[in-house]
Each structure stands twice: as structure tokens, then as C-alpha cells.
Protein backbone atom coordinates (compact mmCIF):
# COMPACT_ATOMS: atom_id res chain seq x y z
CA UNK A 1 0.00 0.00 0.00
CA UNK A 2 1.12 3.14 -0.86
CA UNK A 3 2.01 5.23 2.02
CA UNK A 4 0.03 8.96 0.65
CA UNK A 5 -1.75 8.94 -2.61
CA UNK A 6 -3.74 12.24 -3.82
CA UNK A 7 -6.24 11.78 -6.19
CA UNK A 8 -7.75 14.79 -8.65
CA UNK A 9 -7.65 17.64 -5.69
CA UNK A 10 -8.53 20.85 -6.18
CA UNK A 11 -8.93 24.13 -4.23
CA UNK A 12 -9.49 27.78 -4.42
CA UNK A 13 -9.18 30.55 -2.47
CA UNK A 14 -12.18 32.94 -1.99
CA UNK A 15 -11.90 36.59 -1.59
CA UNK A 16 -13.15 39.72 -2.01
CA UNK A 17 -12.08 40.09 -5.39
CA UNK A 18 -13.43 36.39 -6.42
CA UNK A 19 -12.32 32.91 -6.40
CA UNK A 20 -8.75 32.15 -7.10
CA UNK A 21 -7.93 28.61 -8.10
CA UNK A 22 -4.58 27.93 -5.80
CA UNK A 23 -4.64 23.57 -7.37
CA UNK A 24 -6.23 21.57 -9.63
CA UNK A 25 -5.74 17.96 -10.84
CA UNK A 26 -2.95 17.49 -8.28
CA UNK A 27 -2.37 13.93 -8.58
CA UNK A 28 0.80 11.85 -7.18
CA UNK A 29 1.43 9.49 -4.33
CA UNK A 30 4.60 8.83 -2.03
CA UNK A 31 5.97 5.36 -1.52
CA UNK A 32 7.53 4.83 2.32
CA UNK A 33 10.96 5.62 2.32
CA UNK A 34 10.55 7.58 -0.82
CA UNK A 35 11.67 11.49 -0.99
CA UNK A 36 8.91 13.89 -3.50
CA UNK A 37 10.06 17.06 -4.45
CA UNK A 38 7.64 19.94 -5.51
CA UNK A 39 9.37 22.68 -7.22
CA UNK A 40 8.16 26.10 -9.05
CA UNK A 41 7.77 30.14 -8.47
CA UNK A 42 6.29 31.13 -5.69
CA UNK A 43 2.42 31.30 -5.83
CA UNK A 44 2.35 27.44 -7.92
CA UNK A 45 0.44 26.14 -5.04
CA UNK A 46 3.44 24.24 -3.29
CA UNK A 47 2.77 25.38 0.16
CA UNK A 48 -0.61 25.11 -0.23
CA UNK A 49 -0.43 21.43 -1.50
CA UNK A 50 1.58 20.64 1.98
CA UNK A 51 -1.10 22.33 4.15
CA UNK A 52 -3.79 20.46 2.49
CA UNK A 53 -2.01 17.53 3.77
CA UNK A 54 -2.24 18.10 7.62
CA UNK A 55 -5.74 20.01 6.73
CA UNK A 56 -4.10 23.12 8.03
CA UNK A 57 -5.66 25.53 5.53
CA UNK A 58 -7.24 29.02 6.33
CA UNK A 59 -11.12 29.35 6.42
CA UNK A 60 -11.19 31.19 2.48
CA UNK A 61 -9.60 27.96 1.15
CA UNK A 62 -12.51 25.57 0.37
CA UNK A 63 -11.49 22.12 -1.32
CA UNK A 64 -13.41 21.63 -4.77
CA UNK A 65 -13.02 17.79 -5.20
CA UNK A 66 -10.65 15.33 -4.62
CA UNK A 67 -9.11 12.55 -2.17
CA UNK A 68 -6.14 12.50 -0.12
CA UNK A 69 -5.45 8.74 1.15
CA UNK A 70 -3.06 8.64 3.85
CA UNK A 71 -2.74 4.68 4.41
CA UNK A 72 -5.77 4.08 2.39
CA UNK A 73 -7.54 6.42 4.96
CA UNK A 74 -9.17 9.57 3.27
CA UNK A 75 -7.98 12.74 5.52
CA UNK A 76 -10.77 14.88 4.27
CA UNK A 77 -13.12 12.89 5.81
CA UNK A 78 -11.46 12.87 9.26
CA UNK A 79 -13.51 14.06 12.88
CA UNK A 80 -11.21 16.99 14.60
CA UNK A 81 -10.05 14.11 17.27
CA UNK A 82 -9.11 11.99 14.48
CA UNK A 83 -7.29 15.01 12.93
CA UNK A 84 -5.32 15.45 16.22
CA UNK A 85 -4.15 12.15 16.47
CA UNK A 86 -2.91 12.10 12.51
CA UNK A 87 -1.20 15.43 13.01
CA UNK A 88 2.23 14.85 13.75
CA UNK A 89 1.99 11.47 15.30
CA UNK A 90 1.53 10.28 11.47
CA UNK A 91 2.56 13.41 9.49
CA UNK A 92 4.34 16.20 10.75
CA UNK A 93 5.89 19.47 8.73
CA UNK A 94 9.00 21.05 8.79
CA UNK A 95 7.88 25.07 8.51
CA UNK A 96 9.62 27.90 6.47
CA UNK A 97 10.23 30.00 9.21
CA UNK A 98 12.18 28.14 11.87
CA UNK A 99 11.80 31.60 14.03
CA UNK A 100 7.87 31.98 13.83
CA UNK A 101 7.56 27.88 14.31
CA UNK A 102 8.79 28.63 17.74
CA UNK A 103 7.31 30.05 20.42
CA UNK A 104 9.07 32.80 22.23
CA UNK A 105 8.10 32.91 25.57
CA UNK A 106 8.84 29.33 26.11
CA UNK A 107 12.43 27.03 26.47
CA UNK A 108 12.59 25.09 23.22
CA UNK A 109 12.70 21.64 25.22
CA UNK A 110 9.69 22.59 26.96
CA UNK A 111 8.08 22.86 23.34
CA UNK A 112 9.33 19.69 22.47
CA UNK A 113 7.93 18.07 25.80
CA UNK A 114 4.88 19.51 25.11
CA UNK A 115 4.43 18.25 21.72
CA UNK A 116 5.34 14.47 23.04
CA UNK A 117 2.96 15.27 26.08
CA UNK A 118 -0.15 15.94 23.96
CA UNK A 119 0.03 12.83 21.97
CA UNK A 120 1.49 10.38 24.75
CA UNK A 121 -0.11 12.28 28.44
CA UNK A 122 0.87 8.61 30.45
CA UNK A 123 4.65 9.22 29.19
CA UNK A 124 7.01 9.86 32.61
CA UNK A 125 8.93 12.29 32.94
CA UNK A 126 12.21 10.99 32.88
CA UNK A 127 11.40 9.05 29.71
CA UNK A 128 10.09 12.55 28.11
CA UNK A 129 13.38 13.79 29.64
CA UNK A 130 15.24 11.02 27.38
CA UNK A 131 13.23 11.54 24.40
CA UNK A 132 13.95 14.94 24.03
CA UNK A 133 17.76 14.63 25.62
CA UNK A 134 17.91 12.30 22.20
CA UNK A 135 16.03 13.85 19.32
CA UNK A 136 18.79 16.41 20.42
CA UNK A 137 21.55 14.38 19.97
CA UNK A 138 19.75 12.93 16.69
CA UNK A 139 19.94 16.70 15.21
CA UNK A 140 23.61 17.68 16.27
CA UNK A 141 21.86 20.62 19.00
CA UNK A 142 23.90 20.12 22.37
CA UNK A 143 22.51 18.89 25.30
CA UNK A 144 23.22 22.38 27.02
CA UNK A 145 20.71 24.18 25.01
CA UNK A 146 17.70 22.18 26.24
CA UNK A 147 16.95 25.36 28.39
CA UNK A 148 18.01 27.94 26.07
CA UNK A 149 14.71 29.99 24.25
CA UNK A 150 14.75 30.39 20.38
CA UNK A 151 16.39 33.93 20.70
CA UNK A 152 19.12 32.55 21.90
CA UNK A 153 19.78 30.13 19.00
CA UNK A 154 20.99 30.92 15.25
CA UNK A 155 19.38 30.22 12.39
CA UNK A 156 20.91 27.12 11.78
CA UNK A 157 20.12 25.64 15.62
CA UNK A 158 16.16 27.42 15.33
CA UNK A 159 15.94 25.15 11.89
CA UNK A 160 17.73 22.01 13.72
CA UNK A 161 15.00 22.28 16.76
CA UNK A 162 12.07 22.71 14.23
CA UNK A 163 13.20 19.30 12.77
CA UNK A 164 13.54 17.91 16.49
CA UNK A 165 10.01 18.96 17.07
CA UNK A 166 8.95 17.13 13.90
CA UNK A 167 10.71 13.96 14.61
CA UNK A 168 9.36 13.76 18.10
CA UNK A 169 6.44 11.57 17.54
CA UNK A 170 8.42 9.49 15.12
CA UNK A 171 5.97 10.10 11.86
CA UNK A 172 5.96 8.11 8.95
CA UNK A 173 5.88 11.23 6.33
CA UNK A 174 7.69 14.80 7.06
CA UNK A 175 6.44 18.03 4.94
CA UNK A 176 9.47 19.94 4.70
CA UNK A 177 8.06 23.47 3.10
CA UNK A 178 11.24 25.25 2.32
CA UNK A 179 13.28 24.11 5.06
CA UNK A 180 17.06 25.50 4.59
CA UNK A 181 15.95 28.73 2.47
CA UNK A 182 16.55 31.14 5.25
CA UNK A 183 20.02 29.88 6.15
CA UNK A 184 23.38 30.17 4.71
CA UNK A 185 24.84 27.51 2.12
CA UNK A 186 27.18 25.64 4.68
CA UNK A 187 24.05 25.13 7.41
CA UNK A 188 22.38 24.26 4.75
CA UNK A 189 24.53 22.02 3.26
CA UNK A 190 25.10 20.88 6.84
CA UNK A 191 20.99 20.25 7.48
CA UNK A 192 20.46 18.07 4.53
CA UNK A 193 23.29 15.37 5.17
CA UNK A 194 21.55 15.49 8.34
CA UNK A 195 18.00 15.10 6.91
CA UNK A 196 19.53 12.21 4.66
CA UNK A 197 20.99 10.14 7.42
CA UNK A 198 17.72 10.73 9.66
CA UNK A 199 15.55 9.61 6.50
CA UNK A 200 17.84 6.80 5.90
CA UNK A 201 18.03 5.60 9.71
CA UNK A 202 14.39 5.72 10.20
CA UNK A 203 13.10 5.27 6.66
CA UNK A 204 11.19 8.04 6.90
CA UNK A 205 8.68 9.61 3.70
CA UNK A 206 9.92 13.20 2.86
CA UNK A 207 7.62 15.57 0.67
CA UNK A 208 10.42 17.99 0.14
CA UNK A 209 9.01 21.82 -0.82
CA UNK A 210 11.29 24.30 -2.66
CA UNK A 211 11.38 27.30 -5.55
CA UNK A 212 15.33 25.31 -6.11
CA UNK A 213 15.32 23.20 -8.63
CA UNK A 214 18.94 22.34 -8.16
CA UNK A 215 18.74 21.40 -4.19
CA UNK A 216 15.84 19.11 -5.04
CA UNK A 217 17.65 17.23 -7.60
CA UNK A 218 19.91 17.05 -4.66
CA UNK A 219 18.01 15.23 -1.82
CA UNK A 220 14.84 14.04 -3.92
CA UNK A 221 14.01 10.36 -5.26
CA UNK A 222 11.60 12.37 -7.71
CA UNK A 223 10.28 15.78 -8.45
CA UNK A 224 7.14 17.47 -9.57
CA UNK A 225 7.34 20.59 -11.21
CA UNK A 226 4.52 23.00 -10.61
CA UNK A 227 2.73 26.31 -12.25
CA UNK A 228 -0.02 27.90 -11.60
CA UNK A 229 -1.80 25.63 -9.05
CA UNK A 230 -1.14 22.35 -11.45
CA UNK A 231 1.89 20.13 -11.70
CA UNK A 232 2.97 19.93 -15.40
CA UNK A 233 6.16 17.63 -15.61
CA UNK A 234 7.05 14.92 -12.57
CA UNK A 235 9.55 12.20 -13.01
CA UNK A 236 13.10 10.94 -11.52
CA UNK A 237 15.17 13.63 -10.31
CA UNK A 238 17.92 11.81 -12.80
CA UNK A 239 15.50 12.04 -15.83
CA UNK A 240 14.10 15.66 -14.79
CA UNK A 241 17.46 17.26 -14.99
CA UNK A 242 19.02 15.30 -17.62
CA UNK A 243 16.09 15.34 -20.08
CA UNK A 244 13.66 17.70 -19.39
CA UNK A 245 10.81 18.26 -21.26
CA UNK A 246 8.41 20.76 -20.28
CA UNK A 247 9.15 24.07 -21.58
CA UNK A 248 8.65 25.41 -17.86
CA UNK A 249 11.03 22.53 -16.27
CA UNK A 250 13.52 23.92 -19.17
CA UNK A 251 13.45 27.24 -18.34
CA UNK A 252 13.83 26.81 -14.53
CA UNK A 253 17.19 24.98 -15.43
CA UNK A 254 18.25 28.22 -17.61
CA UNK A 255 17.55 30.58 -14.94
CA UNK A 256 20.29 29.36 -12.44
CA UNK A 257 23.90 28.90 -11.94
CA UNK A 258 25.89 26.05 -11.64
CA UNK A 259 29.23 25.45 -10.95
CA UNK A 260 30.37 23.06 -13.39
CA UNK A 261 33.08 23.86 -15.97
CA UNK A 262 31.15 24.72 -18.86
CA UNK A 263 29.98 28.83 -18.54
CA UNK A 264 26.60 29.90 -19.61
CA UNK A 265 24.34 32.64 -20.17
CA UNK A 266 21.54 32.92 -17.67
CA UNK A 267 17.73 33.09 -19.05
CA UNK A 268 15.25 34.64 -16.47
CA UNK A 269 11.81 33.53 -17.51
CA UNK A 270 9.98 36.36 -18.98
CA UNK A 271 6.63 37.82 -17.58
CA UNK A 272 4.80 37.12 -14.09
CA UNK A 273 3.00 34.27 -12.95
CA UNK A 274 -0.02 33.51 -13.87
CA UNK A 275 -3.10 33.72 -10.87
CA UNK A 276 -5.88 31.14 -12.14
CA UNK A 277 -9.52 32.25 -11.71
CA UNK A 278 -12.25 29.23 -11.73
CA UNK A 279 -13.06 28.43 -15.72
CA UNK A 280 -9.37 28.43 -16.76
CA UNK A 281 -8.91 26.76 -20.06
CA UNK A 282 -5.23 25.88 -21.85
CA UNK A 283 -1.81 25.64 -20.86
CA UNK A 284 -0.76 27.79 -17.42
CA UNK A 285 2.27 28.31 -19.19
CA UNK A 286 0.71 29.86 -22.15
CA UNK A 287 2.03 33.44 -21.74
CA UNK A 288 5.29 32.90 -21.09
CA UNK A 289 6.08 30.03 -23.11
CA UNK A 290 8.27 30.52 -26.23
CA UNK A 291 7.11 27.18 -27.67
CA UNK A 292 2.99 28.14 -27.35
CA UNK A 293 0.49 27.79 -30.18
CA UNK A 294 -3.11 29.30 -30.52
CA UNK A 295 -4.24 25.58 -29.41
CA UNK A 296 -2.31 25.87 -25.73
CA UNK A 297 -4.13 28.47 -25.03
CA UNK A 298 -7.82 26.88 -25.58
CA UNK A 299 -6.99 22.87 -24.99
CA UNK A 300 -5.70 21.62 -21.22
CA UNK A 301 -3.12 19.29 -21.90
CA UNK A 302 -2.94 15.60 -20.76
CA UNK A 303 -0.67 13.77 -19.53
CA UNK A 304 1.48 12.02 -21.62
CA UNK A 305 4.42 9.22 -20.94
CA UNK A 306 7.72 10.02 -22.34
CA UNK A 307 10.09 7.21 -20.24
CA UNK A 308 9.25 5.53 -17.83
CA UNK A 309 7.39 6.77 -14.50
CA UNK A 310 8.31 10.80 -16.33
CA UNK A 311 5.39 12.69 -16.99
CA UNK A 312 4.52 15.91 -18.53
CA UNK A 313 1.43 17.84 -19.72
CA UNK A 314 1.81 19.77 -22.81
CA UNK A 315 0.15 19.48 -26.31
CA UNK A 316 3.47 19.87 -27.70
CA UNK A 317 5.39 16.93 -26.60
């Protein structure tokens, strides 16, 4: 059984100026184990997508259709208590901002306790004393710093406790929703061998959220590229970067640098991206594609096979 598997979601945002349509026909599934990376501009619907997964969404977002099977058990259909219990005990997230994850006023093993406390209340306290003495070991944080508050931490330790925090209940599938943006490239660096060995160790399920196309290719089994609320190529990370085929994919490979011998031109991707209102027709892409036709612009495009297990949707491939 597969361990996630979302089937045809969509959901739009409504405000004051109308309905925007944030996903549609998001389909993919993770295998345990597995690491899924969704990449694209901000706005494609990637964070959205991860909050739809824990059913953390604000009260404007309103879910059109769709299924999200976690175990063969459909989220969406879940009571509040049952929603507790799944929340972090089976999937937990890894948040952007490490600082704002936090909260000030209280010691960051005391946030830690509490989150073990909530799900486990018979636990004793010196075993919640060793669990949390050990998921700070497991994330290279000394001992020392159990007491400390998030102030007192850099950016690299904040991110390292956030991880801690989403570890503690031992989940089988971790949200990661741009995880290492905020830091420098050696924490970085340093934060996904970590990541690895702790996925590795535990065989743990990573959906792994970034705008870097490069960094997933990096730590991801797969990736799914996304624009404008749909994903339109999704495939090894091996046959993404070496064979692309979607003209988006493409130019998000032109548009940053690398470090390999052979110099090249940088190609920013002309024009903004696109915000979908309900009735869309055609290719997202459309505008700011140098390979569109009339037709992309009236006809969605399906899916088509072009190796196996890669994907893409675009009338001209």
C-alpha cells in the first residue's frame, strides 16, 4: 500500500475580489521511504499542497473535489479528534520559518515536551526527559541548550529544533516546506546530510518543498514541477534534470547557476505568474512560453508518458 496517494484535488481561495484557483488535478502518491520534491515560483500552489495535507488551511480555502489517502484512509473525511491524532503522530511538517515555528516565551525543550505530552499524556517524565535529551543528539543541538529559548539560537540551531520537534512523535511522512531557504549555504549544506541520514536511519517519507530546482535534484528520489496551481512535468530527479521536457522545467534549469566547468548565459523567464480564476482553459504556461500555439491556449493538456514513470502535460510533446 502506498504510504500517501492524492487523487484529482482541487482548491481555491475565496476573496473579495473572487475565487482564485490555488490547485487543480494534483495527482501523485509517495511510496515509504521515498523522498517527493515539488518545485516552481512562488504562488504554484506548493505550500498550499503541503497544508492540504495536515488540513491546516485558512477558512477562504474551500477544497473543490478530490481525495487524499493517507494509508488508504481519506484525511478529508477525518472528525477533529481523528485530525489530532494524525497530526504529527503520522505526518508532521518542517515550517519555512524556523523563528515563527517557535514560540518565544517558552524554552525550546519545553516545546518539544509539550508536543510528546499531547500525543502520549501517560509518558514519565524521565522518559520525556530522554526523548527529548535524544532527538537532540539525533539533530547535532547540544545537550546544554535544552533550556536555552529560540532567541538565543541561530538560524541554523532554530531550523535544527524545528526538525527535532517534527521527529518527536516518530511520523511516517515529514512536509518539509522550504526548510534551509533562510540559512546560509554551509548550514544548509550541513541540514540536509543530516536530513539524509535521519531519513535513511528511520526510513522516513519526505515531501520535500522548494522554488530550487537544483537542491531538489539534490536530496529528492523524484520531483514534480509546478505552475499555476497544477503540476505539469514529474519524473526521476535523474531524468528531470538530464532530459527535461516541459518548456517550464527547461526554463527553470536556464535561470540558475551552476558550478560546473562549462559557462553559460543565464535566461530569467519572462513575464509574471499567472493567478488562475475558476473556468481556466489551456496551458498555465501559455504566456510565457516561447514554444505556445493558438491551441495551448484553448486545450488543457494531458498527460502524456515520455520514459518511464516521467510525466509531462503539454500538447506539444
Amino acid at each position: 500500500m502506498r504510504l500517501l496517494e492524492v487523487r484529482d484535488l482541487a482548491l481555491e481561495y475565496r476573496t473579495k475580489k473572487g475565487p482564485f484557483l490555488a490547485l487543480e488535478d494534483i495527482q501523485f502518491h509517495v511510496e515509504k521511504g521515498e523522498v517527493l520534491a515539488f518545485v516552481g515560483e512562488s504562488g504554484c500552489g506548493k505550500t498550499t499542497l503541503g497544508m492540504s495535507i495536515l488540513r491546516l488551511l485558512p477558512e477562504n480555502a474551500h477544497i473543490l473535489r478530490g481525495e487524499i489517502l493517507f494509508e488508504g484512509r481519506d484525511i478529508l473525511r477525518l472528525s477533529q479528534e481523528e485530525l489530532r491524532r494524525y497530526r504529527w503522530k503520522e505526518v508532521s511538517m518542517i515550517f519555512q520559518a524556523a523563528m515563527n515555528s517557535l514560540n518565544p516565551v517558552k524554552r525550546v525543550g519545553d516545546q518539544i515536551k509539550e508536543a510528546i505530552q499531547t500525543h502520549e499524556p501517560d509518558i514519565s517524565k524521565g522518559e520525556l526527559k530522554r526523548r527529548v535529551e535524544a532527538l537532540f543528539r539525533l539533530v547535532n543541538l547540544p545537550l546544554s541548550r535544552i533550556g536555552d529559548y529560540p532567541h538565543q539560537y541561530s538560524g541554523g540551531m532554530r531550523q535544527r529544533a524545528v526538525i527535532a520537534m517534527a521527529l518527536a512523535l516518530r511520523p511516517k511522512l515529514i512536509i518539509a516546506d522550504e526548510a534551509t531557504t533562510a540559512l546560509d549555504v554551509i548550514v544548509q549544506d550541513q541540514i540536509l546530510k543530516e536530513t539524509k541520514l535521519l531519513q535513511k536511519e528511520f526510513g522516513l517519507s519526505f515531501i520535500f518543498i522548494s522554488h530550487d530546482i537544483a537542491l531538489a535534484f539534490e536530496v529528492a528520489d523524484r520531483v514534480a514541477v509546478m505552475y499555476g496551481g497544477r503540476v505539469v512535468e514529474m519524473g526521476s530527479s535523474h531524468d528531470l534534470e538530464d532530459s527535461p521536457t516541459h518548456p517550464y522545467t527547461m526554463a527553470l534549469l536556464e535561470s540558475y547557476p551552476t558550478l560546473t566547468v562549462e559557462r553559460r548565459r543565464l535566461r530569467p523567464i519572462p513575464g509574471d505568474p499567472i493567478k488562475v480564476t475558476g473556468g481556466a482553459k489551456g496551458c498555465r504556461f501559455f504566456m510565457r512560453c516561447p514554444e505556445a500555439e493558438a491551441s495551448c491556449k484553448e486545450i488543457t493538456p494531458p498527460w502524456v508518458e515520455v520514459g518511464k514513470g516521467h510525466m509531462v502535460s503539454c500538447l506539444r510533446r
